[in-house]
Protein backbone atom coordinates (compact mmCIF):
# COMPACT_ATOMS: atom_id res chain seq x y z
CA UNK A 1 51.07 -8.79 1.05
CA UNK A 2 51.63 -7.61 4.79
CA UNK A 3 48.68 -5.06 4.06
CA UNK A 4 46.48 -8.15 2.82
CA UNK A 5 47.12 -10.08 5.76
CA UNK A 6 46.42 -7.29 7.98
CA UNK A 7 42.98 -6.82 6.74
CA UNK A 8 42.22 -10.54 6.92
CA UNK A 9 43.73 -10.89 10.26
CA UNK A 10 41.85 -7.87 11.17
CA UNK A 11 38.11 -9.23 9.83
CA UNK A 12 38.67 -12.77 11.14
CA UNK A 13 39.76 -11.29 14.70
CA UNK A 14 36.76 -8.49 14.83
CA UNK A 15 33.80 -11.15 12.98
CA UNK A 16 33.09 -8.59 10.84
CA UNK A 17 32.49 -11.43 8.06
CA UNK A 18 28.71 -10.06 8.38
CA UNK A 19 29.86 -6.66 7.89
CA UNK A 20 31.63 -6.70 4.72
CA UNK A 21 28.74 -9.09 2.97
CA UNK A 22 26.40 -6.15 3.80
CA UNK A 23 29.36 -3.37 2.69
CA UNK A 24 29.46 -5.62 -0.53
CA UNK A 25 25.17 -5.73 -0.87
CA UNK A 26 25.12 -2.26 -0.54
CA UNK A 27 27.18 -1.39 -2.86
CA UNK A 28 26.76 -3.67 -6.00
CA UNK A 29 24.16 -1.08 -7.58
CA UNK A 30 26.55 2.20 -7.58
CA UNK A 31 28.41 3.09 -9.86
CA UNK A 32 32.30 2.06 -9.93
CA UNK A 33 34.05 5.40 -8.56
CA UNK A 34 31.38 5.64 -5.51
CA UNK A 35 31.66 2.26 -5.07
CA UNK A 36 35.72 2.43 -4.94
CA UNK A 37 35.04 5.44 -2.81
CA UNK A 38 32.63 3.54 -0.17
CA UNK A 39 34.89 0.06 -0.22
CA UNK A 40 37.97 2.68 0.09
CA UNK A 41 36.39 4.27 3.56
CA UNK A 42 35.50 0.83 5.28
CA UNK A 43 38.72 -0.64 4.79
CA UNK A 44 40.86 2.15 6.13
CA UNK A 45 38.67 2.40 8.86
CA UNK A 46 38.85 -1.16 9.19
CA UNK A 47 42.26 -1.53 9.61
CA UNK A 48 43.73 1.76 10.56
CA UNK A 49 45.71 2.23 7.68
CA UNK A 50 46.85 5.50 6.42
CA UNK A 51 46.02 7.05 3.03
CA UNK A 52 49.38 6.76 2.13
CA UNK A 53 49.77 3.03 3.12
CA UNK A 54 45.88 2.52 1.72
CA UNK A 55 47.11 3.22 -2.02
CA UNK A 56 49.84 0.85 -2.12
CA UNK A 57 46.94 -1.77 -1.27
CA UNK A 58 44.49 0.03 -3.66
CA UNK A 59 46.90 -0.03 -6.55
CA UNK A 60 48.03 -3.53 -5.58
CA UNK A 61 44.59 -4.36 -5.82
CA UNK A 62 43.52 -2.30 -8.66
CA UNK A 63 46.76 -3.92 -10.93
CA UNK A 64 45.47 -7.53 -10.57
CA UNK A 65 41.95 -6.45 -10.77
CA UNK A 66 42.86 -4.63 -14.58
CA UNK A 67 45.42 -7.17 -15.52
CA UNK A 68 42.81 -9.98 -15.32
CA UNK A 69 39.95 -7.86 -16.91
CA UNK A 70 42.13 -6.10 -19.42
CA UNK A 71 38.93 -5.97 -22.21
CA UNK A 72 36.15 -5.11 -20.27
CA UNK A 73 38.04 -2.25 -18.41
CA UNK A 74 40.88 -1.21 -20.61
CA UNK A 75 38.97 2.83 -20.58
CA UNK A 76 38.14 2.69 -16.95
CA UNK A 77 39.86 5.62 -15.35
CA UNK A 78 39.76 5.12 -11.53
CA UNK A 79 40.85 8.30 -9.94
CA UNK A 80 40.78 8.06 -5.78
CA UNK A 81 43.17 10.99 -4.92
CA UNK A 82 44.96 9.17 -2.47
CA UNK A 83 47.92 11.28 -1.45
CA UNK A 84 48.07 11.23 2.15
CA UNK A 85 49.20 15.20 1.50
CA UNK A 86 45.77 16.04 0.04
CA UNK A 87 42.99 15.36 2.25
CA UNK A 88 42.30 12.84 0.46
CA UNK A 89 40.47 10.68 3.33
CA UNK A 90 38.44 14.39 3.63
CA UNK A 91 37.38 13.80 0.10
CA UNK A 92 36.68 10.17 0.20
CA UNK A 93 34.10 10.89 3.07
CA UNK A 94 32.78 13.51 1.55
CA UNK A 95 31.94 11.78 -1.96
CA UNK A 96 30.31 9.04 0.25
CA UNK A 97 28.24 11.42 2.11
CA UNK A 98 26.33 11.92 -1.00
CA UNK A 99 25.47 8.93 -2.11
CA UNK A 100 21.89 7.76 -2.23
CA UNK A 101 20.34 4.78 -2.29
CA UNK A 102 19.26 4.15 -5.68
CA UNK A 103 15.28 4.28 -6.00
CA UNK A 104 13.48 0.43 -6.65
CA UNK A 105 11.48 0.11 -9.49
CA UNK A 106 10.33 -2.61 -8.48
CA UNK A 107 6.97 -2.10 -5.95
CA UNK A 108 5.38 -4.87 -4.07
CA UNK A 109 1.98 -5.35 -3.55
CA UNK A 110 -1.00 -7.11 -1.51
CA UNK A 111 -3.50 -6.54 -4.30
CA UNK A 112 -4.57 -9.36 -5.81
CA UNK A 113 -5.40 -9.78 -9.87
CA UNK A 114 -8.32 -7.22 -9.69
CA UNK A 115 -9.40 -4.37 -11.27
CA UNK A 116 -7.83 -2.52 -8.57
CA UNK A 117 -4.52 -3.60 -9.94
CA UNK A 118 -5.17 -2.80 -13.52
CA UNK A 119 -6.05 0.62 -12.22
CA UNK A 120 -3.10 0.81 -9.92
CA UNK A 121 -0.70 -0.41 -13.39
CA UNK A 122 -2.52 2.10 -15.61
CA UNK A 123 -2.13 4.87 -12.99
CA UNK A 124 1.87 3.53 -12.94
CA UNK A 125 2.33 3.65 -16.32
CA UNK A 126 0.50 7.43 -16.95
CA UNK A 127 3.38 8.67 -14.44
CA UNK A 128 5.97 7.61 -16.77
CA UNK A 129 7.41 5.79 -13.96
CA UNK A 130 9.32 2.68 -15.04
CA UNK A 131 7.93 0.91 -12.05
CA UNK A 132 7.07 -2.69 -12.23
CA UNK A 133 4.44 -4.82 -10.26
CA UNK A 134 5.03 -7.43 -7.93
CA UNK A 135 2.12 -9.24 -6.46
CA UNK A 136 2.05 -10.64 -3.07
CA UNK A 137 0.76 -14.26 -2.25
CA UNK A 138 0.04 -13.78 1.06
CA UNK A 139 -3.31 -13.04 2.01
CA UNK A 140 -3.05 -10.66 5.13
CA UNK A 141 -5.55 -8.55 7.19
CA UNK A 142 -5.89 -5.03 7.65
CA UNK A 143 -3.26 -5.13 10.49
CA UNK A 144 -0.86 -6.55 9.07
CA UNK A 145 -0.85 -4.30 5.79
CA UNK A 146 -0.45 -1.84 7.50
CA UNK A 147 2.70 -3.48 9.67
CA UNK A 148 4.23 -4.51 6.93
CA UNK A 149 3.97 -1.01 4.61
CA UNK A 150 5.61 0.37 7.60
CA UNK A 151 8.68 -2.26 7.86
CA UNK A 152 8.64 -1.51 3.92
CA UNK A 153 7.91 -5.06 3.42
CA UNK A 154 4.83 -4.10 1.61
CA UNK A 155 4.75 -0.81 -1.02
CA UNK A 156 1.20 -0.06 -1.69
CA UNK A 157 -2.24 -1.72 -0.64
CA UNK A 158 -5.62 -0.60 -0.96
CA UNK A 159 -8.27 0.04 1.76
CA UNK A 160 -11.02 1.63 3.19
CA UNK A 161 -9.53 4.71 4.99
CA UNK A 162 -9.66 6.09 8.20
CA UNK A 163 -7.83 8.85 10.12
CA UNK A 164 -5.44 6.38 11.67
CA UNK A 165 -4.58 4.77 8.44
CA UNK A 166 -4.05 8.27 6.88
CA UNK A 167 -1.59 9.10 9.49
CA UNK A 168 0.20 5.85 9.64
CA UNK A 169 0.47 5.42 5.90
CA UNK A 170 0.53 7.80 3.06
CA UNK A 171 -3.01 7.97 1.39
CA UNK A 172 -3.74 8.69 -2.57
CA UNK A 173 -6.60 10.60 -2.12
CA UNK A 174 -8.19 9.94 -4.73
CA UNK A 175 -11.60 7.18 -4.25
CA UNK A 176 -11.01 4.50 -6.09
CA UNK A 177 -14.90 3.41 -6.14
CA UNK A 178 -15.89 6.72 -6.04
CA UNK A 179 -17.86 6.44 -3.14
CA UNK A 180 -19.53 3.31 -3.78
CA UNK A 181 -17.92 1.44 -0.82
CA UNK A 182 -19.89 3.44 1.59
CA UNK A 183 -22.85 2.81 -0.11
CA UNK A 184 -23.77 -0.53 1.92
CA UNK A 185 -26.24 -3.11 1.00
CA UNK A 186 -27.15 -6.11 3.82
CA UNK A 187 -26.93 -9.87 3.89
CA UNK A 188 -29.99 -10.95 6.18
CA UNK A 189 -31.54 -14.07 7.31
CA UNK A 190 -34.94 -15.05 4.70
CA UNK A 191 -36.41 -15.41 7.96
CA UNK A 192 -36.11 -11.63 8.67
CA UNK A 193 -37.11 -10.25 5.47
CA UNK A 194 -40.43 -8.73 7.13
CA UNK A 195 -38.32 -7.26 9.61
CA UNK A 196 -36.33 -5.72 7.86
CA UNK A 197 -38.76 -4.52 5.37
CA UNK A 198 -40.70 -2.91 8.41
CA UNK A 199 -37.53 -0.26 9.05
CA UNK A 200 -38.62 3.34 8.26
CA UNK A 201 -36.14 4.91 10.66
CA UNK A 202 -32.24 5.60 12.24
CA UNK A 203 -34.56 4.54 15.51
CA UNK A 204 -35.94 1.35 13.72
CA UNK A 205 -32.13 0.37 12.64
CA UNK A 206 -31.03 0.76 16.18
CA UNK A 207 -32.97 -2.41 16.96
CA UNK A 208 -31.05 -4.70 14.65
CA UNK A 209 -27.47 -5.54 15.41
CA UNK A 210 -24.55 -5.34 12.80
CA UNK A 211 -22.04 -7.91 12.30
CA UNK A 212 -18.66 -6.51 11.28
CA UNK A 213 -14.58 -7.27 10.45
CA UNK A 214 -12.59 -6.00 13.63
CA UNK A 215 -10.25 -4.75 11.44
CA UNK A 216 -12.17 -3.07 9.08
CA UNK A 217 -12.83 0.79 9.79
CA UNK A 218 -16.82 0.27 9.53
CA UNK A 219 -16.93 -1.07 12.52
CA UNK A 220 -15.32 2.04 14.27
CA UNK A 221 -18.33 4.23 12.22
CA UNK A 222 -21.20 1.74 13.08
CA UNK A 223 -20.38 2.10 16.79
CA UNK A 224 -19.70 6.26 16.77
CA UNK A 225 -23.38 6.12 14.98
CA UNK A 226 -24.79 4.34 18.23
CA UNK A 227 -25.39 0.89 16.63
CA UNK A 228 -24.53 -1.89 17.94
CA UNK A 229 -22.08 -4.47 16.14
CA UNK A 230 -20.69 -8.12 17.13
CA UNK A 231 -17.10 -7.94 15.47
CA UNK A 232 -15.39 -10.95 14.51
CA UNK A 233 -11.05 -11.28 13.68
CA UNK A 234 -12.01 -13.70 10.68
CA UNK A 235 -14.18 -12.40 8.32
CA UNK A 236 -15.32 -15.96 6.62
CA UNK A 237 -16.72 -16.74 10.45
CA UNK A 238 -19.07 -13.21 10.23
CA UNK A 239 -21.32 -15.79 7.75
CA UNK A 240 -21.77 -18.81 10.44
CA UNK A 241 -22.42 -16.10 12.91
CA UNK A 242 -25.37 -14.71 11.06
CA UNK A 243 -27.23 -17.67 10.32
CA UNK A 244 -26.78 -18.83 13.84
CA UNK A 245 -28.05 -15.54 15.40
CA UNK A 246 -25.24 -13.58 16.79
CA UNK A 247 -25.86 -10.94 14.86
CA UNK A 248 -28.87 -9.53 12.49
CA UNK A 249 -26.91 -8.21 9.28
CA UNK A 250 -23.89 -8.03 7.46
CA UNK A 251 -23.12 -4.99 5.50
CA UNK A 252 -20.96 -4.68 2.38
CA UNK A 253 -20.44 -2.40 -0.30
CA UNK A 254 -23.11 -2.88 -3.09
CA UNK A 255 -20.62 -3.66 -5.97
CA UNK A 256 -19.12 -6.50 -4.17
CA UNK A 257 -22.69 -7.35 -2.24
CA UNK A 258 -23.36 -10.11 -4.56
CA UNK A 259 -20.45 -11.73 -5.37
CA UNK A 260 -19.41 -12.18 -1.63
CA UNK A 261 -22.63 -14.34 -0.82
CA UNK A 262 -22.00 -16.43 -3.76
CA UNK A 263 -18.78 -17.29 -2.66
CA UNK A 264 -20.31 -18.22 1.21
CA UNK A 265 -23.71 -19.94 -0.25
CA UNK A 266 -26.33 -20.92 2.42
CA UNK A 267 -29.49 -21.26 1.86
CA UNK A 268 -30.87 -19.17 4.98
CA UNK A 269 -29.10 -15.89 3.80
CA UNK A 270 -30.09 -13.35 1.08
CA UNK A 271 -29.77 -9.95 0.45
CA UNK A 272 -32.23 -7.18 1.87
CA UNK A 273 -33.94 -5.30 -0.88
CA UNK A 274 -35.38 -2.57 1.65
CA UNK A 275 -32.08 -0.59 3.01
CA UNK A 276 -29.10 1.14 2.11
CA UNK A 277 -26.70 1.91 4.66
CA UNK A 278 -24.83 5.19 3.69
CA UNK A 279 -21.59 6.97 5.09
CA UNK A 280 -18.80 9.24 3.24
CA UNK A 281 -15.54 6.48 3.53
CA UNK A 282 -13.41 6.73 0.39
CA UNK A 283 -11.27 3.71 -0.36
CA UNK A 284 -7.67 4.72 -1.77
CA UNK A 285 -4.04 3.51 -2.69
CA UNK A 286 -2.08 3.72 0.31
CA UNK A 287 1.85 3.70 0.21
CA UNK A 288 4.48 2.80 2.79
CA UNK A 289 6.38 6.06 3.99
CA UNK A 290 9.30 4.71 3.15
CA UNK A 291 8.33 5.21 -0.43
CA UNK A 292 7.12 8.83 -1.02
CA UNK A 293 7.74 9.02 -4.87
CA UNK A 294 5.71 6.09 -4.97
CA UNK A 295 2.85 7.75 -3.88
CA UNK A 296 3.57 10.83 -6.01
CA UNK A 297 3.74 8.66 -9.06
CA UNK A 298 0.62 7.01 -8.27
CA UNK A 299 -1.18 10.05 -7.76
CA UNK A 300 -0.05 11.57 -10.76
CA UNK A 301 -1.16 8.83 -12.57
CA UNK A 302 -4.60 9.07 -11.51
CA UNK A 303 -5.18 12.70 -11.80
CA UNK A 304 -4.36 12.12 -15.39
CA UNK A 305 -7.14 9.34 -15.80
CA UNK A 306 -9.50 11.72 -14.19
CA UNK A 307 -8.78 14.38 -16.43
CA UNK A 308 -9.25 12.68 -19.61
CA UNK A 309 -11.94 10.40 -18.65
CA UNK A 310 -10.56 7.01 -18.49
CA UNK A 311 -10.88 6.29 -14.97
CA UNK A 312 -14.92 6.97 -15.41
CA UNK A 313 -14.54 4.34 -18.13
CA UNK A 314 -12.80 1.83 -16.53
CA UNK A 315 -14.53 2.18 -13.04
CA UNK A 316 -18.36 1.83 -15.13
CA UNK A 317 -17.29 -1.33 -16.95
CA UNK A 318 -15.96 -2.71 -14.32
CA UNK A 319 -18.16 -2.79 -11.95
CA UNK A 320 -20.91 -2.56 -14.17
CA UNK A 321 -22.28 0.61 -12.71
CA UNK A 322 -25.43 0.43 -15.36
CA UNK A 323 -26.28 -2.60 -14.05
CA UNK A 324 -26.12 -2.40 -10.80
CA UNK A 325 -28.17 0.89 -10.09
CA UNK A 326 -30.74 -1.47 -11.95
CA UNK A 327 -30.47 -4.21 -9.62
CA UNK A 328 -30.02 -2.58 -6.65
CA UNK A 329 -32.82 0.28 -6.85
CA UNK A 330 -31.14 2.57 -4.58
CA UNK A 331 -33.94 5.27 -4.95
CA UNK A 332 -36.55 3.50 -4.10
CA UNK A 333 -34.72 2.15 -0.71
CA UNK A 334 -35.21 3.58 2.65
CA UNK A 335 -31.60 5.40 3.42
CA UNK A 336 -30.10 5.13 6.35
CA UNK A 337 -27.44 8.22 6.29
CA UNK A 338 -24.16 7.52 9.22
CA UNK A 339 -21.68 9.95 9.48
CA UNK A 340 -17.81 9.29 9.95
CA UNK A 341 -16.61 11.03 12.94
CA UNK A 342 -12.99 10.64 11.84
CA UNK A 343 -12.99 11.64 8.39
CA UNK A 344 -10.10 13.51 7.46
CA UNK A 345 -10.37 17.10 6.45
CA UNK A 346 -8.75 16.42 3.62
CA UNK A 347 -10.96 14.26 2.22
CA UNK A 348 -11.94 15.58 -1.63
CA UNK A 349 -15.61 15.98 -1.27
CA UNK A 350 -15.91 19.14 -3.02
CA UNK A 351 -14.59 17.55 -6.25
CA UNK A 352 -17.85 16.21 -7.85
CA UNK A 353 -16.00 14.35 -10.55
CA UNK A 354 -14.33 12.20 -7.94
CA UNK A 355 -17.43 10.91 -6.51
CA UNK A 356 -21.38 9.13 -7.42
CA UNK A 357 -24.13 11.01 -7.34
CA UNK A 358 -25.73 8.60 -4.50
CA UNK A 359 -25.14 10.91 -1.33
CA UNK A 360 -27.60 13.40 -3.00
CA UNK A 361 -30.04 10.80 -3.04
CA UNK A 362 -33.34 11.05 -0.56
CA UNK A 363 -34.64 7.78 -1.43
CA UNK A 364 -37.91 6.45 -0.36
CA UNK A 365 -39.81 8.00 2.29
């Protein structure tokens, strides 16, 4: 009882109340002995207590604990080693050395319900993971994604990528639209259809001003290319900036092209049928570094896909790839070619099966 008292006296005198709630949180997932082993450490160094005194408290402890749990843990064997002749505070440190953090199966995630997510699942469940999905509400911009992967707030996200995202964040190199992202179609005034139609070349583009995301990484390109953009923090105001004049186009990646002005309707704004806008920027998984395996898992995953075929098969029904080289005529469109300054080296350009056939394109001349 002295012992008991000691240790209370001892946490109410130090306010380590908050301490012993996080001791307890931390150790709720291991299993019994490492956990004995890791509440056996804190107290002694809690209190100052020999080894010698510590298991007359332990089995003090441990003999109410039993008595009142008799069926659950009549074949627990709890062995601590706690003669004060055997090093047995040596050994007690050392088995809590080794213990790890178990791994989460549990990942959160930004992505909202979208193919992206099926393919992110699929690729999860390929790995032979065990992993399970959690989807966050919160819509966030590309700053804050990445702020929050890094607290390990957020697990995975996907995005358009950039050197600075690669080296901030772990990338899945592997292009989830194959490209297609790069591939940009415009959203123009009606009033400026001739204008745009009159654009034959980079010199002719140069006199038409881009409106872009801040946050996005085309911006970045647009400007290393020499063209000039308006950027905006809120992407919904990039529409009411158009139509008023700010700017002369909006460019977007031509699966999502369509869909995007139908959810901002006005009446002044189509989309250009004369340009594509073209520059190598993968999109990919990224992962917060503070989950590694993750990313390993996720790759593996989508190698697998790859291999057999199913990610061609879910990325063409999807997005419908038939019919959109229909609707968008992208031969017979006047390319506009960018490069990306900051593409990483490592980008996997040399594997033809990971991208469209659209950068081989010369379109119309």
């Amino acid at each position: 009882m002295a012992i008991h008292l000691t240790v209370a006296m001892r946490v109410i005198a130090t306010g380590m109340t908050s301490v012993i709630r996080y001791v307890f949180t931390r150790t709720t997932t291991l299993i019994i002995t490492k956990r004995a082993a890791c509440w056996s450490l804190f107290i002694m160094a809690l209190t100052g207590l020999s080894a010698s005194s510590f298991a007359v408290f332990a089995a003090d402890i441990a003999s109410s604990h039993f008595a009142a749990n008799s069926n659950s843990n009549s074949n627990l064997n709890l062995n601590l080693n706690l003669n004060s002749n055997s090093g047995s505070s040596e050994a007690i440190k050392s088995d809590v050395s080794h213990i790890q953090p178990p791994i989460s199966k549990t990942i959160v995630t930004t992505i909202q319900q979208t193919w992206q997510l099926n393919l992110l699942k699929e690729a999860l469940r390929r790995s032979d993971s065990g992993y399970q999905v959690q989807q966050m509400s919160t819509q966030m911009n590309q700053k804050r994604k990445v702020e929050e992967a890094l607290a390990g707030t957020v697990d995975v996200f996907w995005s358009m990528t950039s050197k600075e995202l690669e080296e901030t964040v772990l990338p899945v190199r592997i292009p989830l639209f194959k490209g297609l992202l790069g591939n940009r179609l415009l959203i123009i005034r009606k009033a400026d259809e001739t204008r745009f139609a009159n654009v034959k070349t980079m010199s002719d583009f140069r006199q038409l001003k881009a409106g872009q995301n801040r946050y996005w990484p085309d911006a970045t390109i647009l400007e290393a290319n020499g063209l000039p953009v308006v950027t905006s923090y809120q992407y919904t105001n990039l529409y009411p900036m158009l139509e008023g004049g700010r700017f002369d186009y909006l460019a977007l990646g031509a699966q999502e092209i369509g869909e995007e002005l139908a959810s901002h309707p006005d009446p002044a704004l189509k989309v250009d049928s004369h340009i594509l806008l073209q520059y190598r920027s993968p999109a990919y998984f990224f992962v917060s570094p503070k989950r590694p395996e993750l990313a390993a898992a996720i790759l593996a995953g989508l190698e697998s896909m790859v291999s057999d075929g199913s990610f061609d098969e879910i990325f063409n029904r999807e997005l419908k790839i038939e019919q959109l080289y229909r609707e968008a005529k992208f031969e017979q469109r006047v390319i506009i070619r960018l490069d990306t300054p900051d593409l990483s080296p490592l980008t996997p350009i040399e594997r033809k099966e990971l991208w469209l056939d659209l950068f081989s394109m010369q379109g119309a001349k």
